[in-house]
Protein backbone atom coordinates (compact mmCIF):
# COMPACT_ATOMS: atom_id res chain seq x y z
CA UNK A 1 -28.19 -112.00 116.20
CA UNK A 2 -31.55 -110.33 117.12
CA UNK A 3 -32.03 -109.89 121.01
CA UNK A 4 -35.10 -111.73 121.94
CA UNK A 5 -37.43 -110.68 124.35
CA UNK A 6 -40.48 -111.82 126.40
CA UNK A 7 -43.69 -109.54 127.14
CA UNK A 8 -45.22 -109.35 130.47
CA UNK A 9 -48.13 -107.57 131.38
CA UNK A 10 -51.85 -108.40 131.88
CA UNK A 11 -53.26 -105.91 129.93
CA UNK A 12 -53.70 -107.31 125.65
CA UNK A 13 -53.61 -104.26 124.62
CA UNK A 14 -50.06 -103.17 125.95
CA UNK A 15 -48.70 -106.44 124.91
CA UNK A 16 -49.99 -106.02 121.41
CA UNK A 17 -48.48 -102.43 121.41
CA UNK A 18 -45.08 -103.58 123.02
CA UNK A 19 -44.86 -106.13 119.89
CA UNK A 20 -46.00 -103.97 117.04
CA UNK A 21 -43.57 -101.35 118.01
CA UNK A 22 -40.66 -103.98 118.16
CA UNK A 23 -41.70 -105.87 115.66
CA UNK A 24 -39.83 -102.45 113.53
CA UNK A 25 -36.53 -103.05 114.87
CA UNK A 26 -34.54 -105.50 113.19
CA UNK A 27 -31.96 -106.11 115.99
CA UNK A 28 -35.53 -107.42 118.34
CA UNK A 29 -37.90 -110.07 118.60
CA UNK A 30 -40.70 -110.55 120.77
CA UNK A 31 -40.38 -114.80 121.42
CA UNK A 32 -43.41 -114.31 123.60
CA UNK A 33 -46.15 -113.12 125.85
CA UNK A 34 -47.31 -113.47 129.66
CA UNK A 35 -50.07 -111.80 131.39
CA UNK A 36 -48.81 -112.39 134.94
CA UNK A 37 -45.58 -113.54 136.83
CA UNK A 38 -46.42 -117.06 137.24
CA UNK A 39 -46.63 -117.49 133.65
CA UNK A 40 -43.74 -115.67 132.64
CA UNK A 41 -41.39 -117.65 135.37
CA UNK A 42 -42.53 -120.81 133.10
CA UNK A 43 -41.80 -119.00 129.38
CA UNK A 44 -38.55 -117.51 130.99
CA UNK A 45 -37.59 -121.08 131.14
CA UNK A 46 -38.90 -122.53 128.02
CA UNK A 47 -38.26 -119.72 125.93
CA UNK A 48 -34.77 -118.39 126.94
CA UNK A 49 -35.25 -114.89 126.47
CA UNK A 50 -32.25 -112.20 126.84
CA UNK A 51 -34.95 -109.10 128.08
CA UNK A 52 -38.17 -109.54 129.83
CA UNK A 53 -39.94 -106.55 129.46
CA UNK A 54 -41.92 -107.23 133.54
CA UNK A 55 -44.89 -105.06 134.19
CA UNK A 56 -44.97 -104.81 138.27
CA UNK A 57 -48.98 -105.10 139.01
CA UNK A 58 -50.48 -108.23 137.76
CA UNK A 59 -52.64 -110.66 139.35
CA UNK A 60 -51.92 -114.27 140.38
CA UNK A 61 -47.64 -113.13 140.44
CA UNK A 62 -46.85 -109.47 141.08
CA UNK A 63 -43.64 -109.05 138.69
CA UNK A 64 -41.40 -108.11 142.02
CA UNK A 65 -41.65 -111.86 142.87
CA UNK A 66 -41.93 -113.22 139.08
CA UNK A 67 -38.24 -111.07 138.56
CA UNK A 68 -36.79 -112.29 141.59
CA UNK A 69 -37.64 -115.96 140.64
CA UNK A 70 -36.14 -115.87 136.54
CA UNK A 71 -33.24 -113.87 137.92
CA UNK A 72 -32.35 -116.82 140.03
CA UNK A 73 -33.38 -119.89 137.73
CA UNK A 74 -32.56 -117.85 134.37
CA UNK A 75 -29.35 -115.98 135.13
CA UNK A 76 -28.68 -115.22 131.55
CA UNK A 77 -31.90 -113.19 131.12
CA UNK A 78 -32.06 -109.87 132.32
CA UNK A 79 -35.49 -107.86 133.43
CA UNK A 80 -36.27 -104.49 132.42
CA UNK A 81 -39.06 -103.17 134.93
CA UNK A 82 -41.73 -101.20 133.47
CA UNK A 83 -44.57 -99.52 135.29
CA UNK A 84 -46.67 -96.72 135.59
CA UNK A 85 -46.00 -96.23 139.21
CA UNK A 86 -42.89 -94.16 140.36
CA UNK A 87 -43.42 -94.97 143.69
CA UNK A 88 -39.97 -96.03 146.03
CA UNK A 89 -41.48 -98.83 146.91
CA UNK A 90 -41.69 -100.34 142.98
CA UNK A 91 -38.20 -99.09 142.48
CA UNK A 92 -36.69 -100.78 145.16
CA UNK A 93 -38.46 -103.51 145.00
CA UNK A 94 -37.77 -104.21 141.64
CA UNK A 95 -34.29 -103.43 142.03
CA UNK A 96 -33.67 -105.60 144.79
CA UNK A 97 -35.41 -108.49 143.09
CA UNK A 98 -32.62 -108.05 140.54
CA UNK A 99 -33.74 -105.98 137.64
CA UNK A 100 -31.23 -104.43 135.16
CA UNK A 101 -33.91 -101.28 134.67
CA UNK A 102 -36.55 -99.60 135.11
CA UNK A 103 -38.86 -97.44 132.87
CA UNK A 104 -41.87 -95.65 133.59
CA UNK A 105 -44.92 -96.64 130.85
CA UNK A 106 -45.16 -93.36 129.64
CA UNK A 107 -41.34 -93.01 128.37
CA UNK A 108 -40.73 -92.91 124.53
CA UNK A 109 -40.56 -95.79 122.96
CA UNK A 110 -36.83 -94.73 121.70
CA UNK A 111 -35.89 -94.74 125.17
CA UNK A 112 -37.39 -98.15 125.52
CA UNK A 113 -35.58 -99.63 122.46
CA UNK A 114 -32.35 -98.21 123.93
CA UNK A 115 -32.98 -99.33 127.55
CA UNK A 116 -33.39 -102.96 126.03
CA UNK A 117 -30.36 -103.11 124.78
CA UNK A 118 -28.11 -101.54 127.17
CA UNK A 119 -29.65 -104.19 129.53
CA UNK A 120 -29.44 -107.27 126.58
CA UNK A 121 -25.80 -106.12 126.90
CA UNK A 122 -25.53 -106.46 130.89
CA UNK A 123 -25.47 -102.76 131.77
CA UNK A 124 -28.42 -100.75 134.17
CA UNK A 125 -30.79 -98.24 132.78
CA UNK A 126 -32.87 -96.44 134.65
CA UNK A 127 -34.76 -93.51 133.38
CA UNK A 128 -34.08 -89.95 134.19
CA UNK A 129 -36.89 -89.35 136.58
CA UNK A 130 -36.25 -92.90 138.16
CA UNK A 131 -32.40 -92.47 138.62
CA UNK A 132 -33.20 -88.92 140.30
CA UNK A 133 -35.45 -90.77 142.35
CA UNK A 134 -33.15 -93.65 143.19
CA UNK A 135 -30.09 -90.56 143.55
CA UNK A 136 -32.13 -88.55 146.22
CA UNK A 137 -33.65 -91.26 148.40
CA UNK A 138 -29.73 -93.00 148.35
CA UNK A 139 -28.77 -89.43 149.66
CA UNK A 140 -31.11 -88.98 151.71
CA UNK A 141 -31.33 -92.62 153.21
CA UNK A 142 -32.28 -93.21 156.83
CA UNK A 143 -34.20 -95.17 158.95
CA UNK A 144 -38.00 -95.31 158.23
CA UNK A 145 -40.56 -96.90 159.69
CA UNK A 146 -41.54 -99.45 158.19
CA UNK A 147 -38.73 -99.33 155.51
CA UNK A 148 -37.53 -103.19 155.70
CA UNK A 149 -41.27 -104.80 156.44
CA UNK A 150 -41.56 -106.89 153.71
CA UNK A 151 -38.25 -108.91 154.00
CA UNK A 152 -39.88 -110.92 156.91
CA UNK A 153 -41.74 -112.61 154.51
CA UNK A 154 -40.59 -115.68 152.43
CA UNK A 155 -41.53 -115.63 149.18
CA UNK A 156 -44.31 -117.99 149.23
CA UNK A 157 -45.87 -115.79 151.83
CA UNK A 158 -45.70 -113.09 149.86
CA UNK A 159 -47.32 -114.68 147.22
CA UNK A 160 -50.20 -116.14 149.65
CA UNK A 161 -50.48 -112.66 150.93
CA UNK A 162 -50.63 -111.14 147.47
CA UNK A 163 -53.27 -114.04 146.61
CA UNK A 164 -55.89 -113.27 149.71
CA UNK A 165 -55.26 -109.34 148.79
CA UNK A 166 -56.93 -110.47 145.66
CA UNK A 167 -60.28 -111.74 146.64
CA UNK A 168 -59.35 -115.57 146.44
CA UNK A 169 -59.92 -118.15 149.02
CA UNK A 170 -57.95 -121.00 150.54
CA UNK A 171 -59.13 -123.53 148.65
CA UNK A 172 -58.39 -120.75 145.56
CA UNK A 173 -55.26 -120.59 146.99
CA UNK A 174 -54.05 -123.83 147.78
CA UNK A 175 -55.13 -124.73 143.62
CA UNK A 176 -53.01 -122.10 142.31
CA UNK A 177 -50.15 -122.65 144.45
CA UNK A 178 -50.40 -126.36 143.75
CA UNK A 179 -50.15 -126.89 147.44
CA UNK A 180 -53.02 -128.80 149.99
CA UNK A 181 -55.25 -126.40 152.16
CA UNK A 182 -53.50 -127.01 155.27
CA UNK A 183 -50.11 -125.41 153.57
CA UNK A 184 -52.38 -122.50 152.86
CA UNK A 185 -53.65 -122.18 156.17
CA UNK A 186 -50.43 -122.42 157.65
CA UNK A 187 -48.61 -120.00 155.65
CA UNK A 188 -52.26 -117.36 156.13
CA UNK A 189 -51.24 -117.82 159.62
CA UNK A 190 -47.65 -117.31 159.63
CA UNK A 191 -48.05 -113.65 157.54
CA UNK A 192 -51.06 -112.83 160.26
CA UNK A 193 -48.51 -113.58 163.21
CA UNK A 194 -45.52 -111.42 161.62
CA UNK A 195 -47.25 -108.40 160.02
CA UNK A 196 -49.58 -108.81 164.01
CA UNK A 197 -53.31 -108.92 162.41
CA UNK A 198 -56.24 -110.63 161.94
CA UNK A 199 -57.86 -108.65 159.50
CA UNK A 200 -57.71 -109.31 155.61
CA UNK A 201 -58.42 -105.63 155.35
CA UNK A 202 -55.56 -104.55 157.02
CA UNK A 203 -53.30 -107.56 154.68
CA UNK A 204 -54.57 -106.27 151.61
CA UNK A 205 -53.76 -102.42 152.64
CA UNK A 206 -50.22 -103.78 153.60
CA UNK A 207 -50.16 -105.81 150.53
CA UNK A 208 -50.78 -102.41 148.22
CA UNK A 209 -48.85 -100.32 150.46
CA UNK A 210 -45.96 -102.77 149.40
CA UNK A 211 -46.85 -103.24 145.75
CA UNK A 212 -47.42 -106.94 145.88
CA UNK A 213 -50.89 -105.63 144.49
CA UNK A 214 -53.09 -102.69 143.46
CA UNK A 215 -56.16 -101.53 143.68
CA UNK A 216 -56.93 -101.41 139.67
């Protein structure tokens, strides 16, 4: 039985890539695309995928939040993270959120076709430079400032927070969220009083530094 997997990322051409290239193994199948978390919460349900392949920066849903969601509604599909950051702060997020993996963009795409299966078959992969990564902060783990920041949110404030990062208004806002402008206001003012500021400058700096967005 082939292993079926779901494509996110916002960018066509990866996507396009990702499915002519597993389109050649016989033991994979691509059941479908997303080009943000939001979307791919909704095909994670629908489509029943074993694998999402989960690109990390992506507007409307970073896929931090988008994993942590289908790991909790979809507990039979796994998510492989795949990004070209190599930052700590994408690794753990994405680990804490519940991913089986995590693969930088620019790994082979044998390593990719094997990381998709050891995680189709409930197992971890991480890549080498990740899992060095992961080894060495793990030993050398400590206090930092800063370190546990982001937990204070809920996830709805994170994704209101990753929303005004990106340029959109309340009213913006409230439409995507499906929510009434009041909610939105609320919640704006809840993130202001926890992460103490006023400015949206300062939300969107804490909102890259945390990689609910990027600057791309």
């Amino acid at each position: 039985m082939k292993i079926k997997v779901l494509i996110v990322d916002d960018h066509k051409i990866m996507r396009e890539g990702l499915k002519s290239l597993l389109d050649k193994e016989t033991d994979l199948e691509m059941v479908g695309e997303a080009d943000n978390g939001r979307t791919a919460i909704q095909y994670a349900r629908d489509l029943a995928p074993q694998v999402v392949l989960m690109d990390l920066s992506m507007p409307e849903m970073n896929g931090i939040d988008a994993t942590r969601r289908i790991v909790t509604e979809c507990p039979s599909t796994k998510v492989l993270a795949l990004s070209m950051h190599s930052d700590r702060r994408f690794v753990e997020g994405a680990l804490a959120a519940g991913a089986h993996g995590f693969l930088l963009k620019d790994c082979a795409f044998d390593e990719l076709v094997v990381a998709i299966r050891e995680v189709a078959g409930g197992r971890f992969y991480l890549s080498p430079r990740i899992a060095g990564l992961v080894v060495k902060d793990f030993l050398g783990r400590g206090e930092r400032p800063g370190q546990m920041a982001a937990v204070h949110l809920t996830p709805r404030e994170r994704e209101v927070l990753q929303l005004i990062a990106e340029g959109k208004n309340t009213k913006e806002i409230a439409f995507a969220l499906n929510v009434s402008v009041k909610t939105v206001e609320t919640q704006r003012m809840q993130v202001m009083r926890k992460l103490q500021t006023n400015s949206i400058a300062e939300l969107t700096k804490y909102a890259i530094r945390e990689g609910l967005t990027t600057m791309d």
